[in-house]
N, C-alpha and C. Protein backbone atom coordinates (compact mmCIF):
# COMPACT_ATOMS: atom_id res chain seq x y z
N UNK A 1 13.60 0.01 43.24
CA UNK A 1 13.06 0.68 42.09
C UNK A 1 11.61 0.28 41.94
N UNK A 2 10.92 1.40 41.51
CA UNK A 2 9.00 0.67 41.51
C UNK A 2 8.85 0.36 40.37
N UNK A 3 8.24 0.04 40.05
CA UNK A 3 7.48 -0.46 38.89
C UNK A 3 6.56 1.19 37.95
N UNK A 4 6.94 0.79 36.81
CA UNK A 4 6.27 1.98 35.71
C UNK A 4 5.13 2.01 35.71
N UNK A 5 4.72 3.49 36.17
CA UNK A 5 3.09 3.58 35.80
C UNK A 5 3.00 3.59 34.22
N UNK A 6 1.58 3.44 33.74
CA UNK A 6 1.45 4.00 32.59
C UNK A 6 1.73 5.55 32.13
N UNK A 7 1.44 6.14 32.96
CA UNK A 7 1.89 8.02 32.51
C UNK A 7 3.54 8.01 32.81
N UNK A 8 4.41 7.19 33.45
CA UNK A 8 5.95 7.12 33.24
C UNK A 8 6.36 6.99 32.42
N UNK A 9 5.81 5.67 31.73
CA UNK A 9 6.57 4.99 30.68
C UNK A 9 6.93 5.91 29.50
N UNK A 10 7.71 5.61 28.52
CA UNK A 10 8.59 6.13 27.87
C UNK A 10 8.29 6.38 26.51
N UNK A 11 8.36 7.25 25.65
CA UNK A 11 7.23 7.23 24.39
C UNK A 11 8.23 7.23 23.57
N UNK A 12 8.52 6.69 22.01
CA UNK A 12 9.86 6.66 21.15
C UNK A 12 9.11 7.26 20.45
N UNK A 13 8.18 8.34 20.36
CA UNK A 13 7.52 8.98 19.17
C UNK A 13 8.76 10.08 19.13
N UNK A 14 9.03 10.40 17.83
CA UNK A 14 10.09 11.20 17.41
C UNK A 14 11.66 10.49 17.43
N UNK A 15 11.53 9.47 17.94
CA UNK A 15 13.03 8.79 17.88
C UNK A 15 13.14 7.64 15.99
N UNK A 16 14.37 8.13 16.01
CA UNK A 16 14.54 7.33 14.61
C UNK A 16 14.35 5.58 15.10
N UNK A 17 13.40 5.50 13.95
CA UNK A 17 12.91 4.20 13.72
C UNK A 17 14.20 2.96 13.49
N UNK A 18 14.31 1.94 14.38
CA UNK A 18 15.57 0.82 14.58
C UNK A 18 15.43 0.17 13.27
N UNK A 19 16.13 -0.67 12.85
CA UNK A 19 16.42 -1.91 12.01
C UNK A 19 15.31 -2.98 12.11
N UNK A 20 14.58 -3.27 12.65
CA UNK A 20 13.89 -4.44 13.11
C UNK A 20 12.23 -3.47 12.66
N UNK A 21 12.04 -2.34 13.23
CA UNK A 21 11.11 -2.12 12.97
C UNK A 21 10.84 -1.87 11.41
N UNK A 22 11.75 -1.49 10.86
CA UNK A 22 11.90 -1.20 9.25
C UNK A 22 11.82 -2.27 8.91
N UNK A 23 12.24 -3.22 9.20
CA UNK A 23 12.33 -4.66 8.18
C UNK A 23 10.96 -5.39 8.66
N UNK A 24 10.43 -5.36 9.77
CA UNK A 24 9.32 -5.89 10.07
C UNK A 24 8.01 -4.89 9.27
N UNK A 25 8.39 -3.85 9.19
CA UNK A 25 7.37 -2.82 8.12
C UNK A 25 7.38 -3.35 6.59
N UNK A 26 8.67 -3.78 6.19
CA UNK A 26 8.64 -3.79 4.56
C UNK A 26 8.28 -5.33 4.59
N UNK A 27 8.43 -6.26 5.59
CA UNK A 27 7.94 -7.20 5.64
C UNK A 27 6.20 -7.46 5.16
N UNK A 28 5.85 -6.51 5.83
CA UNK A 28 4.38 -6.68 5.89
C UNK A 28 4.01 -5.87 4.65
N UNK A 29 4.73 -4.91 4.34
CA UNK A 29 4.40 -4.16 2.97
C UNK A 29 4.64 -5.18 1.68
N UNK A 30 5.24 -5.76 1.79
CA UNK A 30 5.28 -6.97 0.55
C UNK A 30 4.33 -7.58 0.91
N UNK A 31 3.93 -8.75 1.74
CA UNK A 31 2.88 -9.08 1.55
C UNK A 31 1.91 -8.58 1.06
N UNK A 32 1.52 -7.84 2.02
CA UNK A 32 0.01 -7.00 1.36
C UNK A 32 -0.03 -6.40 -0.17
N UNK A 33 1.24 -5.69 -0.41
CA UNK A 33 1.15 -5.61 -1.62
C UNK A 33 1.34 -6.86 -3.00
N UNK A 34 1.93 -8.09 -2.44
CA UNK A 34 1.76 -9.00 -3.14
C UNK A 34 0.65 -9.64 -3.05
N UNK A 35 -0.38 -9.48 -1.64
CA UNK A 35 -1.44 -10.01 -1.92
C UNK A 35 -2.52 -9.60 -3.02
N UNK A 36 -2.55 -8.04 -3.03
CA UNK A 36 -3.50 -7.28 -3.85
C UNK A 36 -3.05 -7.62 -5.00
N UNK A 37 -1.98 -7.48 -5.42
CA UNK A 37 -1.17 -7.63 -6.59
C UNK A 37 -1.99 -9.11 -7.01
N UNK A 38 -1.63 -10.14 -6.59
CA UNK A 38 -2.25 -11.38 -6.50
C UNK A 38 -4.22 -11.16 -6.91
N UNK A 39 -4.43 -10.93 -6.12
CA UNK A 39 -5.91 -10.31 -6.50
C UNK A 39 -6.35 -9.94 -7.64
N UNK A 40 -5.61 -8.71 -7.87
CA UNK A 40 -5.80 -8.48 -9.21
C UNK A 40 -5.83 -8.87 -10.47
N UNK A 41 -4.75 -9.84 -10.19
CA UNK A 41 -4.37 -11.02 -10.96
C UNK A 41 -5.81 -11.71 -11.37
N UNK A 42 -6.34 -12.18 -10.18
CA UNK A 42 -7.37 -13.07 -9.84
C UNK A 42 -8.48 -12.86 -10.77
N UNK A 43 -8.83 -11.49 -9.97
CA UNK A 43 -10.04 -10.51 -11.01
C UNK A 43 -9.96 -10.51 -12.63
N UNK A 44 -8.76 -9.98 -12.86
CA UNK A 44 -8.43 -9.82 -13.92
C UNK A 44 -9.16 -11.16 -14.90
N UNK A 45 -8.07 -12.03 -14.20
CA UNK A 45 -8.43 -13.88 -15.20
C UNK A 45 -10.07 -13.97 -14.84
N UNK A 46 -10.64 -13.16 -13.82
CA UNK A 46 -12.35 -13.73 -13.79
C UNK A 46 -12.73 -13.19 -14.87
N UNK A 47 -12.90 -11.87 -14.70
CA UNK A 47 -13.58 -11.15 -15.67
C UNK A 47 -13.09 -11.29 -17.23
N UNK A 48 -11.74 -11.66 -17.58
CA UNK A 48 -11.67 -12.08 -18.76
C UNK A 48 -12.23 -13.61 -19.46
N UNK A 49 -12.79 -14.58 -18.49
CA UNK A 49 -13.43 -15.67 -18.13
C UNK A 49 -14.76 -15.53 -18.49
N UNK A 50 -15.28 -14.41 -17.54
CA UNK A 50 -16.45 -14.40 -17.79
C UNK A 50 -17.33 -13.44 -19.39
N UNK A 51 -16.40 -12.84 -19.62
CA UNK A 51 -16.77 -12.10 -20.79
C UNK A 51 -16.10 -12.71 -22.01
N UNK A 52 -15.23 -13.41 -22.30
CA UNK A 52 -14.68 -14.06 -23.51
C UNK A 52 -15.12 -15.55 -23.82
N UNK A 53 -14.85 -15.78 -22.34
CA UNK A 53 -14.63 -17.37 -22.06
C UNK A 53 -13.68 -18.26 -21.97
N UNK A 54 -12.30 -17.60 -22.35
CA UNK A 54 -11.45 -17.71 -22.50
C UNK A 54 -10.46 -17.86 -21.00
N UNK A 55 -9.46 -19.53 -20.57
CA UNK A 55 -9.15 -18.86 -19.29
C UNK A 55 -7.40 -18.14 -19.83
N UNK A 56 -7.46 -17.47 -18.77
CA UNK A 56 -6.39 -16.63 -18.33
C UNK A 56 -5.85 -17.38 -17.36
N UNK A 57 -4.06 -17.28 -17.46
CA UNK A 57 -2.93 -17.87 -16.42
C UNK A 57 -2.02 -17.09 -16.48
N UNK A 58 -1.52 -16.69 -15.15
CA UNK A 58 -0.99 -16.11 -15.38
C UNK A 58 0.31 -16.27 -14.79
N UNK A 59 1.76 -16.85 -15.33
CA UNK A 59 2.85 -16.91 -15.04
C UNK A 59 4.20 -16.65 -14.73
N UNK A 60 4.35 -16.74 -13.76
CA UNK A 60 5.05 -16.11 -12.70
C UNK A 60 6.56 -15.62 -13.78
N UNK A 61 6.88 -16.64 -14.37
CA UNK A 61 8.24 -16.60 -15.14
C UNK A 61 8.00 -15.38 -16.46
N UNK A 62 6.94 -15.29 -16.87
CA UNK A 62 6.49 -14.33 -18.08
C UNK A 62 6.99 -12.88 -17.57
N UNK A 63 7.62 -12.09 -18.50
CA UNK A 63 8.82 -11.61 -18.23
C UNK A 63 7.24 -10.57 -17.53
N UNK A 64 6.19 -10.05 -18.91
CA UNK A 64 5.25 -9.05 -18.66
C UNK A 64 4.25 -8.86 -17.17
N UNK A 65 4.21 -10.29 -16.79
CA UNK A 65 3.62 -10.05 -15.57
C UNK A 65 4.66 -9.88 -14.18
N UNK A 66 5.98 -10.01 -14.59
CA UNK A 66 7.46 -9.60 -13.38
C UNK A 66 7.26 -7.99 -13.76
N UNK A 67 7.53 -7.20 -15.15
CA UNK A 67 7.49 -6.39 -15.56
C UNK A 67 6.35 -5.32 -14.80
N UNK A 68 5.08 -5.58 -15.24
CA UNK A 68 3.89 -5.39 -14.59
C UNK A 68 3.89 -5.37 -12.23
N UNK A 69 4.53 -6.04 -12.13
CA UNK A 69 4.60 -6.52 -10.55
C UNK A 69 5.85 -5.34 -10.28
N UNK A 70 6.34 -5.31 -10.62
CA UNK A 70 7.68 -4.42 -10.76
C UNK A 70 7.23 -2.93 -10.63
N UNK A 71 6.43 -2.68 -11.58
CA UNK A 71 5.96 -1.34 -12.02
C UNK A 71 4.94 -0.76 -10.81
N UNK A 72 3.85 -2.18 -10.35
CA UNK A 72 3.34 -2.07 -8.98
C UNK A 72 3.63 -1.80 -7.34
N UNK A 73 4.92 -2.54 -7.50
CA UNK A 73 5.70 -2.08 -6.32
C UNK A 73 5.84 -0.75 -6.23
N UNK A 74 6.82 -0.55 -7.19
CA UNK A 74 6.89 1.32 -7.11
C UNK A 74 5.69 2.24 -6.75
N UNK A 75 4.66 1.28 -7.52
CA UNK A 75 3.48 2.75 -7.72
C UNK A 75 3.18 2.27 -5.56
N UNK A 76 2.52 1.35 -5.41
CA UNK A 76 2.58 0.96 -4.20
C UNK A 76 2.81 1.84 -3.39
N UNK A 77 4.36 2.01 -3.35
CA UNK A 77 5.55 2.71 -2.18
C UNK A 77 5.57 3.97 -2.55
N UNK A 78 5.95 4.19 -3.85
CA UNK A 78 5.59 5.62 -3.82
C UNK A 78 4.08 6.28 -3.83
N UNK A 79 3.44 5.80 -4.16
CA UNK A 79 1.87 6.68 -3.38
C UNK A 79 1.75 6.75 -2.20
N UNK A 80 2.31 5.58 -1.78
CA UNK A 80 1.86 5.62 -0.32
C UNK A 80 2.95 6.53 0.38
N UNK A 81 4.22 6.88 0.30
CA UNK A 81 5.02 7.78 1.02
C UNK A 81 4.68 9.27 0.49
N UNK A 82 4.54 9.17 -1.17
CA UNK A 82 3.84 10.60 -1.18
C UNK A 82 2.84 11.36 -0.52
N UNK A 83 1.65 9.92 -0.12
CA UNK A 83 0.75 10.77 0.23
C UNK A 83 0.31 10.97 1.55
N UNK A 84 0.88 10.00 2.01
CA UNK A 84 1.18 10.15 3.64
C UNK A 84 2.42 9.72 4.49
N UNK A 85 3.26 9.72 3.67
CA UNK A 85 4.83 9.30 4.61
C UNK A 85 4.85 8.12 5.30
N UNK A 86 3.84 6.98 4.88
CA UNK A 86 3.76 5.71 5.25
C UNK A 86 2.81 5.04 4.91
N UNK A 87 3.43 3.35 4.78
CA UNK A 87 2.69 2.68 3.48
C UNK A 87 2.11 1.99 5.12
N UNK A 88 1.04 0.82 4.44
CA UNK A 88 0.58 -0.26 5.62
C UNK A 88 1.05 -0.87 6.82
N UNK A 89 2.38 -1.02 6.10
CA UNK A 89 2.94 -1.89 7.04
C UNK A 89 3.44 -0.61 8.14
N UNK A 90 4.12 0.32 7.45
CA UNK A 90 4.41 1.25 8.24
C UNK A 90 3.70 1.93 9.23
N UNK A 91 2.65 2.09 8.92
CA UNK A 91 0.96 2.25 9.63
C UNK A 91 0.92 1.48 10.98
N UNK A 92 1.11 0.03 10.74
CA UNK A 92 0.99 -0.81 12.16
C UNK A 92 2.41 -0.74 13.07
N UNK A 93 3.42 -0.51 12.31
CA UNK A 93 4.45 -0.43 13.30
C UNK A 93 4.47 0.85 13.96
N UNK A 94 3.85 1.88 13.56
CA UNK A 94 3.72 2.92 14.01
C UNK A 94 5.17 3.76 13.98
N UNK A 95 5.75 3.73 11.66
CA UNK A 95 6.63 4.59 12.03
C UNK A 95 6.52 5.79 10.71
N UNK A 96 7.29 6.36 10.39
CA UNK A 96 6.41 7.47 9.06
C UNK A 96 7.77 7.80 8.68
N UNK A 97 8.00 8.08 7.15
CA UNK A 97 8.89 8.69 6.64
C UNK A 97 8.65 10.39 6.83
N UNK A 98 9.66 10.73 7.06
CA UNK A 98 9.52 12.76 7.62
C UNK A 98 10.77 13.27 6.52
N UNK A 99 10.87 14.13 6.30
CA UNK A 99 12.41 15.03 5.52
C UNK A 99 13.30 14.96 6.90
N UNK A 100 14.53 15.37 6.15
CA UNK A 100 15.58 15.23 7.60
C UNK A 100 15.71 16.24 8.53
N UNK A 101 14.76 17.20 8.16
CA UNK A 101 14.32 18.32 9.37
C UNK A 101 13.02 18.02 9.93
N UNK A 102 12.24 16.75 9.76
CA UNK A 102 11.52 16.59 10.94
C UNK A 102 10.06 16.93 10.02
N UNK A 103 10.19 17.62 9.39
CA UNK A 103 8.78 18.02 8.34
C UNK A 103 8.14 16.95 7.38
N UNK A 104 7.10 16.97 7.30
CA UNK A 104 6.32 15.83 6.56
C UNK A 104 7.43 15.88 5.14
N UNK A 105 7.22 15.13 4.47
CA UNK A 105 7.37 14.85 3.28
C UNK A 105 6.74 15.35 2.01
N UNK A 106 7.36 16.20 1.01
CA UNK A 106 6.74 16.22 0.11
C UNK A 106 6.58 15.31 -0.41
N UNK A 107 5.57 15.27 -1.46
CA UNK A 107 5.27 14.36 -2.56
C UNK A 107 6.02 13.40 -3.81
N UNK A 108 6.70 14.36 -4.34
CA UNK A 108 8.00 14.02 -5.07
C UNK A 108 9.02 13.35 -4.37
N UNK A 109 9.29 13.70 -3.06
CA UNK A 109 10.79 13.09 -2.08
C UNK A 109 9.71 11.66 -1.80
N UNK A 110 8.28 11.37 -1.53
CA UNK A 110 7.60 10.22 -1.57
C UNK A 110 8.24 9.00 -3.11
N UNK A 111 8.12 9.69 -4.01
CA UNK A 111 8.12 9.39 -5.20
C UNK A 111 9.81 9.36 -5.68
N UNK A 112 10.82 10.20 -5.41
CA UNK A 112 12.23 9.62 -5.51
C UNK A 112 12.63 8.88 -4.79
N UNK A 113 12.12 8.83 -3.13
CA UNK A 113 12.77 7.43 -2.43
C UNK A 113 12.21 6.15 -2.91
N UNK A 114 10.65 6.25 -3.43
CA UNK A 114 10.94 5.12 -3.95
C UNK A 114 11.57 4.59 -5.62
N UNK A 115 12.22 5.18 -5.88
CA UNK A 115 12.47 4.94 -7.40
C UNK A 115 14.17 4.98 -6.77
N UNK A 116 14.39 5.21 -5.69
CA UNK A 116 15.93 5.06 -5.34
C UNK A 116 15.85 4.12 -4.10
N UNK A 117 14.76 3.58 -3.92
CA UNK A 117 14.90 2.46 -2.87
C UNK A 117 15.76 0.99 -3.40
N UNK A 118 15.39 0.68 -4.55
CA UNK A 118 16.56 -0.59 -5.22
C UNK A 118 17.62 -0.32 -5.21
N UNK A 119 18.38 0.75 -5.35
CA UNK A 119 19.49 1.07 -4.75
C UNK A 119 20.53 0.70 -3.56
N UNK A 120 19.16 0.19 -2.39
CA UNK A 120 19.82 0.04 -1.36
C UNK A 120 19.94 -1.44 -1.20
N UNK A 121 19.11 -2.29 -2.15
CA UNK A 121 19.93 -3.63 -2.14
C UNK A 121 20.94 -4.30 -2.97
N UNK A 122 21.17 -2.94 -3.97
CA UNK A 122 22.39 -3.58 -4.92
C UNK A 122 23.55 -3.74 -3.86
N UNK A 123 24.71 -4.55 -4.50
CA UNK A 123 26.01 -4.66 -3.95
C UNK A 123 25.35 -5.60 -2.64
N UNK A 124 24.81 -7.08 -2.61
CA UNK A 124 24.04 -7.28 -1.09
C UNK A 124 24.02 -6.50 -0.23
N UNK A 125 22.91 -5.74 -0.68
CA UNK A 125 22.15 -5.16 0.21
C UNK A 125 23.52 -3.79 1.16
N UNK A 126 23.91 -3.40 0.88
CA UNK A 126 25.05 -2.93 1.49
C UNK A 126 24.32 -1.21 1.74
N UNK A 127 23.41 -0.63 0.91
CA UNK A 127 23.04 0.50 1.09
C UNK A 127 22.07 0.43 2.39
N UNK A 128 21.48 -0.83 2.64
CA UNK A 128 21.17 -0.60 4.05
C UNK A 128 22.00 -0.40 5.34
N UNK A 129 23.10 -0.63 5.46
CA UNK A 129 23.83 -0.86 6.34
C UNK A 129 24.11 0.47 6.82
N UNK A 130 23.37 1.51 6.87
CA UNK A 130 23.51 3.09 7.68
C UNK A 130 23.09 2.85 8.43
N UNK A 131 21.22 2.07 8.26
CA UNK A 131 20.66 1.79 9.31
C UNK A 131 20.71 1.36 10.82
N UNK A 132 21.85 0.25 10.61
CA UNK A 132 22.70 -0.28 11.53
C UNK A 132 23.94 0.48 12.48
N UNK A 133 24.44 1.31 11.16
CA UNK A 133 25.66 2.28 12.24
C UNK A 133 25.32 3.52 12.44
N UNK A 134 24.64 3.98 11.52
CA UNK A 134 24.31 5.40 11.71
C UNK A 134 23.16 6.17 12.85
N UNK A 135 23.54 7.25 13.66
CA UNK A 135 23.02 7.46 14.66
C UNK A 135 21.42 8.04 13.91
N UNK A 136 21.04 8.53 12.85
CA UNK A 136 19.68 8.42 12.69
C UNK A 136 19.20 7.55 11.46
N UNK A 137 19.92 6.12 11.65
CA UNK A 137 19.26 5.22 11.28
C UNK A 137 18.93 5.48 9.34
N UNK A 138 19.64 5.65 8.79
CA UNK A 138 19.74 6.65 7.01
C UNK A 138 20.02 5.48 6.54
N UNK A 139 19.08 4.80 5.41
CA UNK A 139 19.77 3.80 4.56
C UNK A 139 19.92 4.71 3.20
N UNK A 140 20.59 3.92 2.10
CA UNK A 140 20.98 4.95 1.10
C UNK A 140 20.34 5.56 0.26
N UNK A 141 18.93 5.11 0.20
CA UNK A 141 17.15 5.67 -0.23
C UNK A 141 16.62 6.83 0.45
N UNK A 142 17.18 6.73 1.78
CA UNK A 142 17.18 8.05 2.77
C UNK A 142 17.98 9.05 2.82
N UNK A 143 19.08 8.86 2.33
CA UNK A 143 20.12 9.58 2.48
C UNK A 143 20.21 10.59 0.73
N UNK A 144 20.16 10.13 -0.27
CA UNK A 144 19.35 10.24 -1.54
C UNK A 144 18.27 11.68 -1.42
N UNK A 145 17.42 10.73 -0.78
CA UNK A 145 16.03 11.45 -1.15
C UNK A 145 15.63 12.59 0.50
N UNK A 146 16.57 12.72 1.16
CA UNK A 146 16.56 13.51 2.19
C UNK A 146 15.74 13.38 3.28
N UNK A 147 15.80 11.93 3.70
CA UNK A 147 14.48 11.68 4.73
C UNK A 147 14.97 11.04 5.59
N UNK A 148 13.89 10.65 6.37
CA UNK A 148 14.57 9.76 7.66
C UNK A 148 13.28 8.88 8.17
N UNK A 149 13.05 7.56 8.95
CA UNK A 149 12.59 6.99 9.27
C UNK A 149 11.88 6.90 10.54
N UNK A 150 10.87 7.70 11.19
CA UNK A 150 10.52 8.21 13.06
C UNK A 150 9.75 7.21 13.37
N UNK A 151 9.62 7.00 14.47
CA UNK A 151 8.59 6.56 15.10
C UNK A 151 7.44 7.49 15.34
N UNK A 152 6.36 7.58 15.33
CA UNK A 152 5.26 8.55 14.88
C UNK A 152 4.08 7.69 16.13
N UNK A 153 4.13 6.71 16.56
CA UNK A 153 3.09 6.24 17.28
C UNK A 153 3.39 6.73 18.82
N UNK A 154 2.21 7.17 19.38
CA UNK A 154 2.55 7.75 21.08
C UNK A 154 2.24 6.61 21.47
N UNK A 155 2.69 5.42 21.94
CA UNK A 155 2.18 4.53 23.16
C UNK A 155 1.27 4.71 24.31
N UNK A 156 2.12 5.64 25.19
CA UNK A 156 1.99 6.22 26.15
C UNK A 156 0.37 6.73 26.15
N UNK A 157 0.07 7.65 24.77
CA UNK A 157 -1.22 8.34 24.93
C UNK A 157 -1.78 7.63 24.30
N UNK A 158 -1.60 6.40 23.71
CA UNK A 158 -2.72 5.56 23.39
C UNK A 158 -3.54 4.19 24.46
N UNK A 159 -2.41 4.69 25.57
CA UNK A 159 -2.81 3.38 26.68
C UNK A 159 -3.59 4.02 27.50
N UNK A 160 -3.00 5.43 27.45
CA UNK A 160 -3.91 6.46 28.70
C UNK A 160 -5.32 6.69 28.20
N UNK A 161 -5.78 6.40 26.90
CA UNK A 161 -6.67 7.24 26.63
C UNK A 161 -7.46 5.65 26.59
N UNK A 162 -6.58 4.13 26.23
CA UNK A 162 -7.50 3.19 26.17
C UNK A 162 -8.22 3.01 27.62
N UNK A 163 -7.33 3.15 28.77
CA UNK A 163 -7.61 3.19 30.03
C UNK A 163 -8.56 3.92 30.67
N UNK A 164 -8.55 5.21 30.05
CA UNK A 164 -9.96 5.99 30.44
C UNK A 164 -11.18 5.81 29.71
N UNK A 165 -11.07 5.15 28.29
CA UNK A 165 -12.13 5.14 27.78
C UNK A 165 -12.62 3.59 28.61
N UNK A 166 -11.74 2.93 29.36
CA UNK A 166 -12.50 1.37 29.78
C UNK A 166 -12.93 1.91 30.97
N UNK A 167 -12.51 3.05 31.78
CA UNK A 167 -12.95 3.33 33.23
C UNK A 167 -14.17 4.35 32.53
N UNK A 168 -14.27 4.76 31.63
CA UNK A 168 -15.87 5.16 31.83
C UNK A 168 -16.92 4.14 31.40
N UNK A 169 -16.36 3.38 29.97
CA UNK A 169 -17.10 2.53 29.83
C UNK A 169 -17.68 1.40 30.94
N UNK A 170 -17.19 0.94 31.86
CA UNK A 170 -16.99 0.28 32.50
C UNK A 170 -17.50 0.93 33.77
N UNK A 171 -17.78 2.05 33.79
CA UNK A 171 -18.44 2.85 34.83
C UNK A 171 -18.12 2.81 36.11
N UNK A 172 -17.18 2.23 36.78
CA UNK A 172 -16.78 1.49 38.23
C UNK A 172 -16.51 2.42 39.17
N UNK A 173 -17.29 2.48 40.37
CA UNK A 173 -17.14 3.55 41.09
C UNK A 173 -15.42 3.53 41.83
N UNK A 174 -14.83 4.91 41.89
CA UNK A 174 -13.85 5.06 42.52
C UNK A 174 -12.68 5.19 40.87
N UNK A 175 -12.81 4.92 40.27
CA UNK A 175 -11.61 4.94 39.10
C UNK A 175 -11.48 6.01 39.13
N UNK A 176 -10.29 6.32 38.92
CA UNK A 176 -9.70 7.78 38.47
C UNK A 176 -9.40 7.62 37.06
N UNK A 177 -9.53 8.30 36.06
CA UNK A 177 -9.63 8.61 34.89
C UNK A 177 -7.94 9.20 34.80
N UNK A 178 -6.97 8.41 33.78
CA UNK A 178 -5.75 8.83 33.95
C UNK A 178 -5.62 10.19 32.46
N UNK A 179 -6.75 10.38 32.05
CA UNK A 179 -6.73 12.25 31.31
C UNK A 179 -6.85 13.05 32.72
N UNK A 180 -8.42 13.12 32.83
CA UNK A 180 -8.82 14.04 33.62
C UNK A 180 -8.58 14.20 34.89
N UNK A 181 -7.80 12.72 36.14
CA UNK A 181 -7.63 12.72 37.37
C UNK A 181 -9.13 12.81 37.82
N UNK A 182 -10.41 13.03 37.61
CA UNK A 182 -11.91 12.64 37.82
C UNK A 182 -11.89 11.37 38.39
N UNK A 183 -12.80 10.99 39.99
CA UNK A 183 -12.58 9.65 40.05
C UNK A 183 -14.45 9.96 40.14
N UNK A 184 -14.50 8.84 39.56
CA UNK A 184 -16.20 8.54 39.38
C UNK A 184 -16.76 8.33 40.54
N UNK A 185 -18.09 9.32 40.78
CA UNK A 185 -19.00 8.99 42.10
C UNK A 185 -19.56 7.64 42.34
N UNK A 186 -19.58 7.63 43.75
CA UNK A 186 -19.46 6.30 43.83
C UNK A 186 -21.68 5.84 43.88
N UNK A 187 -21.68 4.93 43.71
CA UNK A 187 -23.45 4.53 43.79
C UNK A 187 -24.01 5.22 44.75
């Protein structure tokens, strides 16, 4: 058996997004959104610092700032699936929420999966568990709000195109360019 060229290899763009990649997405979507969240925080206590004089703390146990963090998450997840079918984290894993026919997402189905995403960890977490058996990967936020989870990143055409942009950059006589099949004149 030979070894995979780059134009062989295998692209999961359009295949439902696994378990690992979802959890490694919302992984990174909490952070970031707890970081900003955090930030804001930050700002907030400056500028009330600097204009009163007064400091600001702000504690974790205080029901208004859980309340407040709470209210952020949502807005978070749902803007971000409304307005493009994937939040940050989802962005780097390279996967996108679509409707279950394959079509972008409206806005609103952005905005009910997330207001039916807590759903899927009541009962431990048990509304995730489609993800795991089900052949397109449906946790119960998906299944709800009529969507599904893809992989959206081409590999394949992002290696081909890094590869030709280093064989021109790189100018080297004899490369063949794996778009165009062009092999560069030689000196």
């Amino acid at each position: 058996m030979s070894p995979r060229t780059p134009a062989q290899s295998v692209t999961a763009q359009g295949n439902y997004a696994g378990s690992v990649s979802r959890l490694l997405a919302y992984a990174i979507d909490l952070a970031v959104s707890t970081g900003v969240f955090t930030l804001a925080l930050a700002g907030i206590s400056y500028v009330v610092q600097v204009v009163t004089g007064k400091q600001v703390s702000w504690n974790r146990q205080d029901i208004a700032v859980t309340v407040i963090y709470v209210a952020w998450e949502f807005f978070y997840f749902g803007y971000s699936w409304a307005m493009s079918g994937r939040t940050a984290g989802m962005a780097v894993l390279g996967v996108r929420v679509v409707r279950a026919d394959g079509q972008p997402i409206d806005p609103w189905r952005g905005v009910v999966r997330a207001l039916v995403f807590p759903l899927s960890f009541l009962l431990f977490g048990l509304g995730f568990l489609g993800i795991l058996v089900q052949r397109e990967h449906r946790a119960l936020h998906d299944l709800i709000a009529g969507t599904v989870v893809l992989y959206s990143w081409d590999a394949r055409a992002a290696r081909l195109r890094f590869l030709a942009r280093e064989a021109e950059q790189a100018g080297r006589p004899g490369i063949t360019s794996p778009l165009t099949g062009d092999a560069d004149a030689a000196p």
